[in-house]
C-alpha atoms as a PDB file:
ATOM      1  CA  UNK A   1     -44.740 -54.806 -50.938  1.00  0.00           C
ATOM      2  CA  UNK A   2     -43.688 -58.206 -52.078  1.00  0.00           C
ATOM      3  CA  UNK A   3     -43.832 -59.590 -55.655  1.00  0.00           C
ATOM      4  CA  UNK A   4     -45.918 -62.598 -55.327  1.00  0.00           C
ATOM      5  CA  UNK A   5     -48.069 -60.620 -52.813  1.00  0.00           C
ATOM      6  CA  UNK A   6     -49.160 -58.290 -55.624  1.00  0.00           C
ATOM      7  CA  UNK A   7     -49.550 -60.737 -58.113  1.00  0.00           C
ATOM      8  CA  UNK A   8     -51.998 -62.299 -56.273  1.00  0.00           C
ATOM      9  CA  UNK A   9     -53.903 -59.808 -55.793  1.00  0.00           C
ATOM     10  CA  UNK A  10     -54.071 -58.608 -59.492  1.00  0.00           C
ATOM     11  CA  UNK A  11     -54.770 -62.316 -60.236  1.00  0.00           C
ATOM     12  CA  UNK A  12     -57.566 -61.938 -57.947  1.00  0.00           C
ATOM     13  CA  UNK A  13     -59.201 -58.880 -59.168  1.00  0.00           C
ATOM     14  CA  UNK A  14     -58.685 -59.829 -62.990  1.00  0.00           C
ATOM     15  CA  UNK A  15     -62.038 -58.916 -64.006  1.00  0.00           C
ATOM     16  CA  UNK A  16     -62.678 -55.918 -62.049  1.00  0.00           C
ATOM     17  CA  UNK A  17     -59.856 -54.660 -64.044  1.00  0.00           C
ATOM     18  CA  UNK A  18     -61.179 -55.607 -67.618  1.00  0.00           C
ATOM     19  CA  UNK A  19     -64.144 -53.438 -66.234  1.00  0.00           C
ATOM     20  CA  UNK A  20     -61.769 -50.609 -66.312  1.00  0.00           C
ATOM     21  CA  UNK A  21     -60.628 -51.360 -69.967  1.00  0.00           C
ATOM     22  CA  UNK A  22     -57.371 -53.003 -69.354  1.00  0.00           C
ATOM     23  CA  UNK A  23     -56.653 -55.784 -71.982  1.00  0.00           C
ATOM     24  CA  UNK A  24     -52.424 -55.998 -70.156  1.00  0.00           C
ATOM     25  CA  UNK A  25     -51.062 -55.153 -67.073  1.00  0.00           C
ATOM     26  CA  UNK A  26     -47.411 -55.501 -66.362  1.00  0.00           C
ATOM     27  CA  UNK A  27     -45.406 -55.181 -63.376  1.00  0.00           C
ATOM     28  CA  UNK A  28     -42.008 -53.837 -63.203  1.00  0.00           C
ATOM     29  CA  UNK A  29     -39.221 -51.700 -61.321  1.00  0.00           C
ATOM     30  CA  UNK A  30     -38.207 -52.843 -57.452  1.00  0.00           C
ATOM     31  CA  UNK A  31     -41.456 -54.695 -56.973  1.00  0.00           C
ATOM     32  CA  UNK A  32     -40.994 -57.079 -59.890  1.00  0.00           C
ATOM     33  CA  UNK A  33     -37.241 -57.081 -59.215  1.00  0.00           C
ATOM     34  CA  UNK A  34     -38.587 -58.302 -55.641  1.00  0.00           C
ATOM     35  CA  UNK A  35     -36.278 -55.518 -54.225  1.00  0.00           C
ATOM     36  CA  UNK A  36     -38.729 -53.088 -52.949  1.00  0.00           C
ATOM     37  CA  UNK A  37     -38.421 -51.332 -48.951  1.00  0.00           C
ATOM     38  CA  UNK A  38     -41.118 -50.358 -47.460  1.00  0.00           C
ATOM     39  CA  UNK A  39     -41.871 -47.019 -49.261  1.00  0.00           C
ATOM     40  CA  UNK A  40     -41.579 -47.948 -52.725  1.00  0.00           C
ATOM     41  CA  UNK A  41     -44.098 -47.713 -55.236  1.00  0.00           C
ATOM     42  CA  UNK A  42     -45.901 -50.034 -56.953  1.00  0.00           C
ATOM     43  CA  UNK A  43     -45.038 -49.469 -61.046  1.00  0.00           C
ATOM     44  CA  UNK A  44     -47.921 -50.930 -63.546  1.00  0.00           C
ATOM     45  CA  UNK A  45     -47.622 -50.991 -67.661  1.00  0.00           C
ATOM     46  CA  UNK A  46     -50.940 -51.003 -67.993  1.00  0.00           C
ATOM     47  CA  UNK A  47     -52.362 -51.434 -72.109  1.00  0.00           C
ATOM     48  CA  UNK A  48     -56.072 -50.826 -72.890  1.00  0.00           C
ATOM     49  CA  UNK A  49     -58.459 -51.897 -75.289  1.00  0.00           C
ATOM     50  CA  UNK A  50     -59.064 -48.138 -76.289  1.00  0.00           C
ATOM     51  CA  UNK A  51     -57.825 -45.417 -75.062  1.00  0.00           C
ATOM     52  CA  UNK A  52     -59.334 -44.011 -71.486  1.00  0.00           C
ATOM     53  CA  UNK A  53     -59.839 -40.614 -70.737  1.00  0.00           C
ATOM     54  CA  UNK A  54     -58.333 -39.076 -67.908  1.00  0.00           C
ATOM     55  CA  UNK A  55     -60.828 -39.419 -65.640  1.00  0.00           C
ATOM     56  CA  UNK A  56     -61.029 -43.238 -66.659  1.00  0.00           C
ATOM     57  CA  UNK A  57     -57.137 -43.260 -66.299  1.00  0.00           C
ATOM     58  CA  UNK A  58     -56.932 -41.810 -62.551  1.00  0.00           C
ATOM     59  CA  UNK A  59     -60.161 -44.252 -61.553  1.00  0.00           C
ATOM     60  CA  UNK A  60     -57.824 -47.034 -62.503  1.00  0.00           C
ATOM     61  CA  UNK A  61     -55.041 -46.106 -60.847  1.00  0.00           C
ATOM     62  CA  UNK A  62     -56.793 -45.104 -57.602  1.00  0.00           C
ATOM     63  CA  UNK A  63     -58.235 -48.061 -57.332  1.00  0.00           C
ATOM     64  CA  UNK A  64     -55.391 -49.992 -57.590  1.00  0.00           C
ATOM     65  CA  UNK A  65     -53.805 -48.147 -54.856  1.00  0.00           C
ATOM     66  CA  UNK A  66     -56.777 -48.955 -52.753  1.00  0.00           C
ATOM     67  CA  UNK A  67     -56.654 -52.445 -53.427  1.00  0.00           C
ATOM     68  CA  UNK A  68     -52.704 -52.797 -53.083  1.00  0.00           C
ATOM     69  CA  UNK A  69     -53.026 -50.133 -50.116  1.00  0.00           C
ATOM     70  CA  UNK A  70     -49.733 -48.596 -51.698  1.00  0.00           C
ATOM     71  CA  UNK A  71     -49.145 -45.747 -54.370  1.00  0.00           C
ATOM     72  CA  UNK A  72     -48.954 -46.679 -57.745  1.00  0.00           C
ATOM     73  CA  UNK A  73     -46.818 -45.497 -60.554  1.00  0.00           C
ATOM     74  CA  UNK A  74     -49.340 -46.635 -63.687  1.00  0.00           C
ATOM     75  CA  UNK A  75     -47.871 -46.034 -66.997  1.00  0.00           C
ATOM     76  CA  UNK A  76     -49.766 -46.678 -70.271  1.00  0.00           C
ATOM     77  CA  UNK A  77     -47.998 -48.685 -72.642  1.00  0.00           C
ATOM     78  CA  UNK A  78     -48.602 -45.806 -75.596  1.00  0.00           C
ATOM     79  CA  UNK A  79     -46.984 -43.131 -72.877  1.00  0.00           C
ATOM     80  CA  UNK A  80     -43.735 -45.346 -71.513  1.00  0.00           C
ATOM     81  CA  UNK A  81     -40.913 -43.364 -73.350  1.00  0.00           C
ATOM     82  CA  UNK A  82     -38.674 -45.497 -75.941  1.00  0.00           C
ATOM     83  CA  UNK A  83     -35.600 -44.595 -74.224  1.00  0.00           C
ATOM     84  CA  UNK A  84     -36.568 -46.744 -70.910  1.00  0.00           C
ATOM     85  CA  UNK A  85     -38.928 -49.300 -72.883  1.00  0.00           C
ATOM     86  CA  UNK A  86     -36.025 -51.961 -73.087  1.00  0.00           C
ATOM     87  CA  UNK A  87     -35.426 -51.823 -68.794  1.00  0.00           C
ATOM     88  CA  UNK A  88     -39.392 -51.693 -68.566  1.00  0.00           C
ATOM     89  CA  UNK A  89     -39.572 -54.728 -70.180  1.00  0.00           C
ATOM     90  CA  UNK A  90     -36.954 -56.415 -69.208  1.00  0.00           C
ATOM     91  CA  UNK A  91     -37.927 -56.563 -65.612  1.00  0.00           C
ATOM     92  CA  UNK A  92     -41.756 -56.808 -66.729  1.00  0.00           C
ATOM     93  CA  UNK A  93     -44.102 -59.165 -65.439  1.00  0.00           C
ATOM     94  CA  UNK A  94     -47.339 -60.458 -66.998  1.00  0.00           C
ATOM     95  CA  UNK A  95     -49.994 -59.669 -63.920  1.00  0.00           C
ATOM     96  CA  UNK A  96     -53.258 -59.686 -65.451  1.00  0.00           C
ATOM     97  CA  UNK A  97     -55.608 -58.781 -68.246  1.00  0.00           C
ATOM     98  CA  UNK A  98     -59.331 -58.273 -69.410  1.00  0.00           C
ATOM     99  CA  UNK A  99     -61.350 -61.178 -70.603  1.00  0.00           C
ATOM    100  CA  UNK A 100     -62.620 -61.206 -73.953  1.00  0.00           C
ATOM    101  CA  UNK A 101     -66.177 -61.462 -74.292  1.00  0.00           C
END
């Protein structure tokens, strides 16, 4: 999937995704390097408001994939490991996040 082709669509969908809780989402790896083939993965830093439950988490995620038709590596920003933080977000891309009320 291309770069600006997912962007837009997270642009798009902004508020359905504060609905899930998201206050950031971030894109990174191939997709936000615009180097991904056709079978890579969509990777989202996604940060929330408060903390989801599982349940909450997968719903997010699955709905992503259905709305990017692609899978969909989602990482919350309190679970991305310190040791690959600094490539994360260098390559990181400000897609979209919750309005505040």
């Amino acid at each position: 999937m291309e770069r600006n082709a997912v962007l837009e669509i997270l642009e798009r969908h902004r508020e359905d995704l504060g609905r899930f809780g998201v206050k950031s989402l971030r894109l990174f790896g191939s997709v936000a390097r615009d180097e991904a083939g056709e079978e890579s993965d969509v990777d989202l830093l996604v940060g929330y408001a408060v903390s989801p439950t599982f349940s909450a988490f997968m719903d997010l995620r699955f709905y992503l994939e259905d709305l990017l038709q692609a899978r969909v590596d989602l990482v919350t920003e309190t679970g991305l490991r310190e040791r690959v933080r600094p490539s994360v977000e260098k390559d990181a891309i400000r897609v979209a996040w919750s309005h505040e009320a």
